[in-house]
C-alpha atoms as a PDB file:
ATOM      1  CA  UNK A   1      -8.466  23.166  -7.076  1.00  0.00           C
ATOM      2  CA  UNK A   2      -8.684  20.072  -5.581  1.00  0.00           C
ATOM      3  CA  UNK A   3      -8.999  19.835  -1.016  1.00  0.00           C
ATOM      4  CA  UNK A   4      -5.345  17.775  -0.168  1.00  0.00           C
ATOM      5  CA  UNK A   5      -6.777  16.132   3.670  1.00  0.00           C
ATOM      6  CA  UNK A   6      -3.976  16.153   6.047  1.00  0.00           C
ATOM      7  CA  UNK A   7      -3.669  12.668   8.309  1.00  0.00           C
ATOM      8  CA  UNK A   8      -2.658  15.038  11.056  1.00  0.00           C
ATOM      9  CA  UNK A   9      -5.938  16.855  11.182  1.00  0.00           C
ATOM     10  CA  UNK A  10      -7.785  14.352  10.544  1.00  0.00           C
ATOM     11  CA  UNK A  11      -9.715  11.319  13.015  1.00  0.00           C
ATOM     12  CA  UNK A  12     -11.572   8.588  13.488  1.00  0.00           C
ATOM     13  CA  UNK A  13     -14.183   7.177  15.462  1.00  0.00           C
ATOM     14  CA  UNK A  14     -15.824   3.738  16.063  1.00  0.00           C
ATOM     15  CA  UNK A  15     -19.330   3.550  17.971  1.00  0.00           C
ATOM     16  CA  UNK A  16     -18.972   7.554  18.516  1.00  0.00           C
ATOM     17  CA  UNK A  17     -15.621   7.237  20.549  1.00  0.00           C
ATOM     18  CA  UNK A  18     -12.438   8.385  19.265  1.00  0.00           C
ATOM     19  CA  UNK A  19      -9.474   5.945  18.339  1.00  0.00           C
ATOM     20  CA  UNK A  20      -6.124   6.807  18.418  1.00  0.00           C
ATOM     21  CA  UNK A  21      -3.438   5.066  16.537  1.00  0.00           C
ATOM     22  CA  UNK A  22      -4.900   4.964  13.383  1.00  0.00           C
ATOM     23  CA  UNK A  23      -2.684   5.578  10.209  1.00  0.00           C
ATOM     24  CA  UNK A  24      -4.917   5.329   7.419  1.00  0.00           C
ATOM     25  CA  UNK A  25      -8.230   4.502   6.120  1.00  0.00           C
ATOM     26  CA  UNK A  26      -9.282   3.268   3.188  1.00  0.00           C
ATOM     27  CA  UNK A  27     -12.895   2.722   1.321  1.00  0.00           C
ATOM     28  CA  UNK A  28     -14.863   1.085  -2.032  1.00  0.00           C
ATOM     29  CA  UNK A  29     -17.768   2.126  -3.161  1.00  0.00           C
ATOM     30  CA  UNK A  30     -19.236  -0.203  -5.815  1.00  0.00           C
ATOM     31  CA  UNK A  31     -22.397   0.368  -7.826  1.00  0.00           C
ATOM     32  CA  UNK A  32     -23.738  -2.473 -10.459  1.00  0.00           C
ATOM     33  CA  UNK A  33     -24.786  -0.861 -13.590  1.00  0.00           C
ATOM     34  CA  UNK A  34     -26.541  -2.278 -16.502  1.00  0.00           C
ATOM     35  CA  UNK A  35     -26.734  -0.655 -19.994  1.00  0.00           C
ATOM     36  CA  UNK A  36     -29.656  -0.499 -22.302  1.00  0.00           C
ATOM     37  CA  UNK A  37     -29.995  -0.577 -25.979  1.00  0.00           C
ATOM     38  CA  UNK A  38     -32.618  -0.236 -28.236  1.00  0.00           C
ATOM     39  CA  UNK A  39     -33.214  -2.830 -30.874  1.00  0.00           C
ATOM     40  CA  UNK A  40     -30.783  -2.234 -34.088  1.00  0.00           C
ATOM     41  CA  UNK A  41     -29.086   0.138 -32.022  1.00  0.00           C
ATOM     42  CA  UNK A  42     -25.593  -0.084 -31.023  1.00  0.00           C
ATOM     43  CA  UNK A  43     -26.035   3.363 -28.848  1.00  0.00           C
ATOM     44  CA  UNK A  44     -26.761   2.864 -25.145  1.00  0.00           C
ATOM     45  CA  UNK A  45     -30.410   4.755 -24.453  1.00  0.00           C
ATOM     46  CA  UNK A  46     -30.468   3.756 -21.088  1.00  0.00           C
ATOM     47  CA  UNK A  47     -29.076   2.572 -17.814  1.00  0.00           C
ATOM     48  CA  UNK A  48     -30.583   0.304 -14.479  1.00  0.00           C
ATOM     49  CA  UNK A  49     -28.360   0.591 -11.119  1.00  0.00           C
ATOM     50  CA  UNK A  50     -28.141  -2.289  -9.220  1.00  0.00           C
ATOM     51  CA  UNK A  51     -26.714  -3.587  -5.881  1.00  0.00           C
ATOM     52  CA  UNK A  52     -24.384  -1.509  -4.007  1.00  0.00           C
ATOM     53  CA  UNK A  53     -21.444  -2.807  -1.597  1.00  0.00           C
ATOM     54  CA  UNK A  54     -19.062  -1.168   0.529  1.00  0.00           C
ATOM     55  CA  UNK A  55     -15.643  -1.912   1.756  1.00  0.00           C
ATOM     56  CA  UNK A  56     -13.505  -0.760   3.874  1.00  0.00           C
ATOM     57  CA  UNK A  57     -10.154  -1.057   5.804  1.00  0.00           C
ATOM     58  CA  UNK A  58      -8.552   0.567   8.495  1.00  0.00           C
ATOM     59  CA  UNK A  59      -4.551   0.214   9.592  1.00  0.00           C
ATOM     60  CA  UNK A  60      -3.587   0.968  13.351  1.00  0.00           C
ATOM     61  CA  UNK A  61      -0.185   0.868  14.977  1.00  0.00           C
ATOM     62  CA  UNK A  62      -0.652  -1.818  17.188  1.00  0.00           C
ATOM     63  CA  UNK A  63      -4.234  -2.694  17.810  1.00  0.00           C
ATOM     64  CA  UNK A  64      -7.571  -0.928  17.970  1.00  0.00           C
ATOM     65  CA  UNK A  65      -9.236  -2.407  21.175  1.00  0.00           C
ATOM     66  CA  UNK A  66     -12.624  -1.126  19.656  1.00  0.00           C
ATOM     67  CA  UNK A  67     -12.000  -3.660  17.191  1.00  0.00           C
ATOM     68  CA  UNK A  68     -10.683  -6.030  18.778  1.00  0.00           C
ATOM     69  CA  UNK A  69     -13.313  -6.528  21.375  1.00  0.00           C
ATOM     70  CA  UNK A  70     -16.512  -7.040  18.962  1.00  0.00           C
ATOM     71  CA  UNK A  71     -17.746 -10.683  17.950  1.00  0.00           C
ATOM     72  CA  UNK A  72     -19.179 -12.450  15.281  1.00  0.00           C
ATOM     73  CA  UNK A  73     -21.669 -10.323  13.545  1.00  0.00           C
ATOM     74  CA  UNK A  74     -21.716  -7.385  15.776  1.00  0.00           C
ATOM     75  CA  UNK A  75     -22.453  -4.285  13.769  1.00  0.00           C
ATOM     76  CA  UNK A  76     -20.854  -1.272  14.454  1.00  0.00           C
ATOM     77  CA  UNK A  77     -20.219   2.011  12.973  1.00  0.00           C
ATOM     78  CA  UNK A  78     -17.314   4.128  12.085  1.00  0.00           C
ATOM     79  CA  UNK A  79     -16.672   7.462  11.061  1.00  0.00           C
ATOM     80  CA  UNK A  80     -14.178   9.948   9.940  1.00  0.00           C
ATOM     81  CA  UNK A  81     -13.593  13.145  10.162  1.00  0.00           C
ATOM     82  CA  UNK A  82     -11.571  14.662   6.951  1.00  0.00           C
ATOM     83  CA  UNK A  83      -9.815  17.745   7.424  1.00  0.00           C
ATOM     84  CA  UNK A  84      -7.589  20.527   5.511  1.00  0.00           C
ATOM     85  CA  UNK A  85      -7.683  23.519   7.563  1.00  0.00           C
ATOM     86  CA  UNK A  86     -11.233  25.128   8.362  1.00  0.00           C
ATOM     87  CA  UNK A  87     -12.572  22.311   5.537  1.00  0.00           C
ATOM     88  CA  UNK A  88     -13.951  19.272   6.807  1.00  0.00           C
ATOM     89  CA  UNK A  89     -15.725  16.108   5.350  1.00  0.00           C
ATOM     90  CA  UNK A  90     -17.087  13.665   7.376  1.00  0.00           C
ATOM     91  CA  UNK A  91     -17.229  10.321   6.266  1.00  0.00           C
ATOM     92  CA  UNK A  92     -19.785   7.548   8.070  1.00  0.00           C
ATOM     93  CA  UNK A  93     -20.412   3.978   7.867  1.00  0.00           C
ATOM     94  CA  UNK A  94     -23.231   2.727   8.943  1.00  0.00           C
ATOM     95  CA  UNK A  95     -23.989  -1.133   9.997  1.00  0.00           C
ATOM     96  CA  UNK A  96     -20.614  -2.098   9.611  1.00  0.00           C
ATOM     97  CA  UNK A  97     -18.990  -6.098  10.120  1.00  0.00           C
ATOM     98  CA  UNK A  98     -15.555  -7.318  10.343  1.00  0.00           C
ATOM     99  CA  UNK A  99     -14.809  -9.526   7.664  1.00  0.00           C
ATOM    100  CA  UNK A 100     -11.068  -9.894   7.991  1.00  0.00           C
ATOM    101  CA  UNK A 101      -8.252  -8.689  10.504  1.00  0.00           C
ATOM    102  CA  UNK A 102      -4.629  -9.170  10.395  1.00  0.00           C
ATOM    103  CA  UNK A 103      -1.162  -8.353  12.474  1.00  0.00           C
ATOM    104  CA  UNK A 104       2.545  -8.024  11.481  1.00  0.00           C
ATOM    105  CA  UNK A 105       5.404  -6.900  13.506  1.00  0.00           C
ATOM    106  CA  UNK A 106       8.460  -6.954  11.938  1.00  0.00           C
ATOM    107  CA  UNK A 107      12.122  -6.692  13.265  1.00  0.00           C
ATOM    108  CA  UNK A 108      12.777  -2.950  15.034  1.00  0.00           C
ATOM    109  CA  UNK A 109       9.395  -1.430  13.867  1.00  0.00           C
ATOM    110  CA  UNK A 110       6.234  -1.831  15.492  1.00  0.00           C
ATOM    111  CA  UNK A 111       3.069  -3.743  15.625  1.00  0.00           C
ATOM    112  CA  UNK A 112       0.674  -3.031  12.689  1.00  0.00           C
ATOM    113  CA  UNK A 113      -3.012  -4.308  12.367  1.00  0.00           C
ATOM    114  CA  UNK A 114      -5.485  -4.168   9.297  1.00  0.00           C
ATOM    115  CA  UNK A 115      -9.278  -4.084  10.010  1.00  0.00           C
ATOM    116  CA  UNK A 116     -11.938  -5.314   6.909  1.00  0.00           C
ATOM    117  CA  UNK A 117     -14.907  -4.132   6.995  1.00  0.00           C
ATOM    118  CA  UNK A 118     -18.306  -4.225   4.362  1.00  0.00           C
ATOM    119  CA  UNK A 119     -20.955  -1.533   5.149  1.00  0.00           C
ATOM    120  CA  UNK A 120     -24.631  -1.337   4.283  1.00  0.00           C
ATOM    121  CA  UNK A 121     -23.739   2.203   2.959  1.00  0.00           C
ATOM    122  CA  UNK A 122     -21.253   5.217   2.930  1.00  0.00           C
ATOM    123  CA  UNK A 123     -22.413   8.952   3.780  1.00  0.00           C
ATOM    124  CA  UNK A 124     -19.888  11.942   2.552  1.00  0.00           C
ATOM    125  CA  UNK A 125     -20.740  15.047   4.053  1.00  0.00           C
ATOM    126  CA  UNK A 126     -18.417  18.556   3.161  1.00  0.00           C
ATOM    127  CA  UNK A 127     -19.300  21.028   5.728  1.00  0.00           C
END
C-alpha cells in the first residue's frame, strides 16, 4: 500500500531554517545508463552508469527571502521533511544553485514564485 504525504504535514527548510509559504516541491533524478552487448548478441549482458544530475523546483506564495537573498553561485542546501501521520521521509539536497527564478501575480490571487535549482545529489531517508 503505497504512503499518500500530506502538504499539511509536511515542511521545508533551506540552510537548516524553516520556510513558510511553500506550496509544493518538486525533484529529477537522472542517471545515464549505457547497455552492453556481446558480439552476435542482440541480448543486453551488461550495463555502465554514468553521470548523475539533479533538479529541482520549489513554488512559494509570494517570495522565499531565503532565496531571494543568495547570489551568483552561492550553494545552499534544502531539505524536506515528508510526512503521513507518524511516517516521515526526509528528503536533502546537498550543494544546491539557483539556476532560474520566476514571479506571476495575476488579477485577485496572489503573488507566486518558482525557484530552479540543480544539486550535486539527492538523499531519501524513511524513518
Amino acid at each position: 500500500m503505497p504512503t499518500i504525504f500530506s502538504a499539511n504535514e509536511s515542511s521545508v527548510m533551506i540552510n537548516g531554517e524553516a520556510v513558510q509559504g511553500i506550496t509544493a516541491i518538486d525533484y529529477r533524478y537522472h542517471q545515464e545508463r549505457q547497455n552492453i552487448y556481446a558480439l552476435g548478441s542482440p541480448e543486453r549482458i551488461g550495463m555502465v552508469s554514468g553521470a548523475r544530475s539533479v533538479e529541482g523546483q520549489i513554488t512559494a506564495a509570494s517570495t522565499v527571502a531565503a532565496l531571494d537573498g543568495l547570489l551568483g553561485d552561492e550553494p545552499f542546501q534544502v531539505s524536506a521533511q515528508l510526512r503521513q501521520g507518524e511516517t516521515v521521509m526526509t528528503v536533502a539536497f546537498d550543494d544546491c544553485q539557483l539556476t532560474d527564478k520566476s514571479f506571476a501575480l495575476g488579477t485577485g490571487g496572489v503573488g507566486e514564485s518558482v525557484y530552479r535549482f540543480i544539486a550535486t545529489r539527492v538523499r531519501e531517508e524513511l524513518g
